[in-house]
C-alpha atoms as a PDB file:
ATOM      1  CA  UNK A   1       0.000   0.000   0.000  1.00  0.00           C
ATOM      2  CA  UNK A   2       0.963   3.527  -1.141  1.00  0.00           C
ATOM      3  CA  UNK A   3       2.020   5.740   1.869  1.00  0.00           C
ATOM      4  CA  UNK A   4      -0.862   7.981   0.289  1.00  0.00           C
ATOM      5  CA  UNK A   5      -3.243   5.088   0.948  1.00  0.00           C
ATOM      6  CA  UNK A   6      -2.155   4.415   4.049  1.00  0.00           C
ATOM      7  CA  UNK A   7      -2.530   7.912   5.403  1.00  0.00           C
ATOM      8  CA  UNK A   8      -5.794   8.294   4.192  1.00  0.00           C
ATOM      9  CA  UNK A   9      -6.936   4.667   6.080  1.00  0.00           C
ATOM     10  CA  UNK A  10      -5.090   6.362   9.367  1.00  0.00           C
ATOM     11  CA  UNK A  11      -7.362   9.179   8.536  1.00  0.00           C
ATOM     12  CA  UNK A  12     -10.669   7.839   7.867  1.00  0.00           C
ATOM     13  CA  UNK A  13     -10.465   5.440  11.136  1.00  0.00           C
ATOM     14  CA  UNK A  14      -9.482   8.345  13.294  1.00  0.00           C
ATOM     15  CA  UNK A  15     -12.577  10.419  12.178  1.00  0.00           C
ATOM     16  CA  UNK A  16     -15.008   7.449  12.424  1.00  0.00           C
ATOM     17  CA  UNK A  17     -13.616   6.845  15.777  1.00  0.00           C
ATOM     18  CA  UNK A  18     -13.728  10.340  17.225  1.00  0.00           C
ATOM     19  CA  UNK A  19     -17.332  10.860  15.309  1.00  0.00           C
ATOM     20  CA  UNK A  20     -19.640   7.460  14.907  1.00  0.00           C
ATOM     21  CA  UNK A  21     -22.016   9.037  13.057  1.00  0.00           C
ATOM     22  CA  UNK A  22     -20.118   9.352  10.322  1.00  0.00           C
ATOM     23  CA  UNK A  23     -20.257   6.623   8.398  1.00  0.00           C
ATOM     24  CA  UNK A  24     -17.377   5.281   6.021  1.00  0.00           C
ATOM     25  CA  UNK A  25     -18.986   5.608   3.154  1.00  0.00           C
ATOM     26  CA  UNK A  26     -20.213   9.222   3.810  1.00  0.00           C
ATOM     27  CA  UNK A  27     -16.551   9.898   3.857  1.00  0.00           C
ATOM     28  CA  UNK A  28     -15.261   8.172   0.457  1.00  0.00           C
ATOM     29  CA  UNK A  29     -18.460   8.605  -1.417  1.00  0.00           C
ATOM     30  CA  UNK A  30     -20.116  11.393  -1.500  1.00  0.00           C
ATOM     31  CA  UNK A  31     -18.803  15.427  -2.138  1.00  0.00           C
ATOM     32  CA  UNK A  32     -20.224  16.820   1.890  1.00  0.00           C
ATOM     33  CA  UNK A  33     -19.055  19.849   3.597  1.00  0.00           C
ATOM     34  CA  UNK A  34     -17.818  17.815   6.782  1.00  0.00           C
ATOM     35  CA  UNK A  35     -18.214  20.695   8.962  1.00  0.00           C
ATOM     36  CA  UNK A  36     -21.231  23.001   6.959  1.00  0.00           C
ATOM     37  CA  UNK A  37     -23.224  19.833   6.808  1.00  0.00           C
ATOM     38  CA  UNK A  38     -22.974  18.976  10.884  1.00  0.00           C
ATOM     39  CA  UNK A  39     -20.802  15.940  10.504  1.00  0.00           C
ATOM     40  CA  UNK A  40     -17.927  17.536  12.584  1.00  0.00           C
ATOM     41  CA  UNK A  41     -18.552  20.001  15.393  1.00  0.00           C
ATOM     42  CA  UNK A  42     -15.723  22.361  17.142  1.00  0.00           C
ATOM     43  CA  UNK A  43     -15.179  19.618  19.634  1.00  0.00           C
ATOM     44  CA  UNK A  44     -14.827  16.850  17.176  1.00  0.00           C
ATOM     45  CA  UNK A  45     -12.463  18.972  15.539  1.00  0.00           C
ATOM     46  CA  UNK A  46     -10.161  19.311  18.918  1.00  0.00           C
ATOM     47  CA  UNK A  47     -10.243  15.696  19.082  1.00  0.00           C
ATOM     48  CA  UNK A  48      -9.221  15.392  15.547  1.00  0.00           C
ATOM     49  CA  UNK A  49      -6.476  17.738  15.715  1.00  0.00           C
ATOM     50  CA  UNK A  50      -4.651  16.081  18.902  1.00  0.00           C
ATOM     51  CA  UNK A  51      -4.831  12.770  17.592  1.00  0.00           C
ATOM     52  CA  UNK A  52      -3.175  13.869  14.452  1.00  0.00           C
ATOM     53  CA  UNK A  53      -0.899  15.813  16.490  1.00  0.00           C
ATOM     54  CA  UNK A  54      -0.143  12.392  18.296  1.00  0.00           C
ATOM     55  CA  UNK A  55       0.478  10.858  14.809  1.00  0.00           C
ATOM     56  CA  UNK A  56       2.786  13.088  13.657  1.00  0.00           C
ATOM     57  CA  UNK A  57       4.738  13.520  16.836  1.00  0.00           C
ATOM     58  CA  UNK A  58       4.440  17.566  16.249  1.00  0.00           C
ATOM     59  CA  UNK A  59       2.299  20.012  17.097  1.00  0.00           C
ATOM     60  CA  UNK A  60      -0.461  21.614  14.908  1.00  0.00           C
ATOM     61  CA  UNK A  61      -0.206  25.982  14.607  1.00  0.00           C
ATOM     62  CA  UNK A  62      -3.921  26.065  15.067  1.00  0.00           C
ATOM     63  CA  UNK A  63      -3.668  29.941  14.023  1.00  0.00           C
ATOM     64  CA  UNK A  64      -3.157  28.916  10.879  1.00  0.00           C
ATOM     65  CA  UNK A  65      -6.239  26.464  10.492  1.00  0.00           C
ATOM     66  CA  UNK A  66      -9.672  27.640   8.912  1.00  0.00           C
ATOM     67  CA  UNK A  67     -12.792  26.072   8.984  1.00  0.00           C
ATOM     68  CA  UNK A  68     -11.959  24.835   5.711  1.00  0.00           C
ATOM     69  CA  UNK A  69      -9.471  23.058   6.577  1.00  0.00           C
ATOM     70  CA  UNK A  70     -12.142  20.278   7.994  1.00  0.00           C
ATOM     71  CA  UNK A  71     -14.633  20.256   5.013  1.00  0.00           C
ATOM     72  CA  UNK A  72     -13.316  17.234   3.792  1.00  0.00           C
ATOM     73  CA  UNK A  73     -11.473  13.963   3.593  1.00  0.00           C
ATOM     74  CA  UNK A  74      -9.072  15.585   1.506  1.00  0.00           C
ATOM     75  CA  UNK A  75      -8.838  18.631   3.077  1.00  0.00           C
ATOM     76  CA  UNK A  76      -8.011  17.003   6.829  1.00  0.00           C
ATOM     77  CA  UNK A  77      -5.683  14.496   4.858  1.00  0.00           C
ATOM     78  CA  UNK A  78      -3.285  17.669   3.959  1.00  0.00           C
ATOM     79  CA  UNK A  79      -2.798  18.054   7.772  1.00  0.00           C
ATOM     80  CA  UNK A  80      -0.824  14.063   8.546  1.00  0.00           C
ATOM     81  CA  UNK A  81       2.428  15.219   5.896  1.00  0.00           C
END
């Protein structure tokens, strides 16, 4: 598996863990505005950001986040490089 791929599987099981109602194939499927749509709220988003932050072994400058940063998949996947 790609490193790409296997990022993205780190990803997607640390959002369904830290938010259950997400489901998997809400995340791979379909174009949703994670946090517009309700799927993520501010304390999901906390949670999100530490355990990436536990990942990477390196803090996160959260001043330089935006809300858009957490729309998607994609978007969240540009924060585990």
């Amino acid at each position: 598996m790609s490193k790409k791929k296997e990022k993205k599987e780190i990803l997607i099981n640390l959002i369904l863990e830290t938010c259950p109602k997400i489901k998997k194939n809400l995340l791979i499927k379909r174009e949703i505005n994670l946090v517009n749509d309700g799927y993520l709220d501010s304390l999901d988003i906390i949670q999100i950001i530490a355990k990436i932050e536990k990942i990477n072994k390196k803090k996160i400058n959260v001043n330089k986040l935006k809300r858009s940063t957490f729309k998607d998949l994609n978007s969240i996947l540009k924060l585990l490089k």
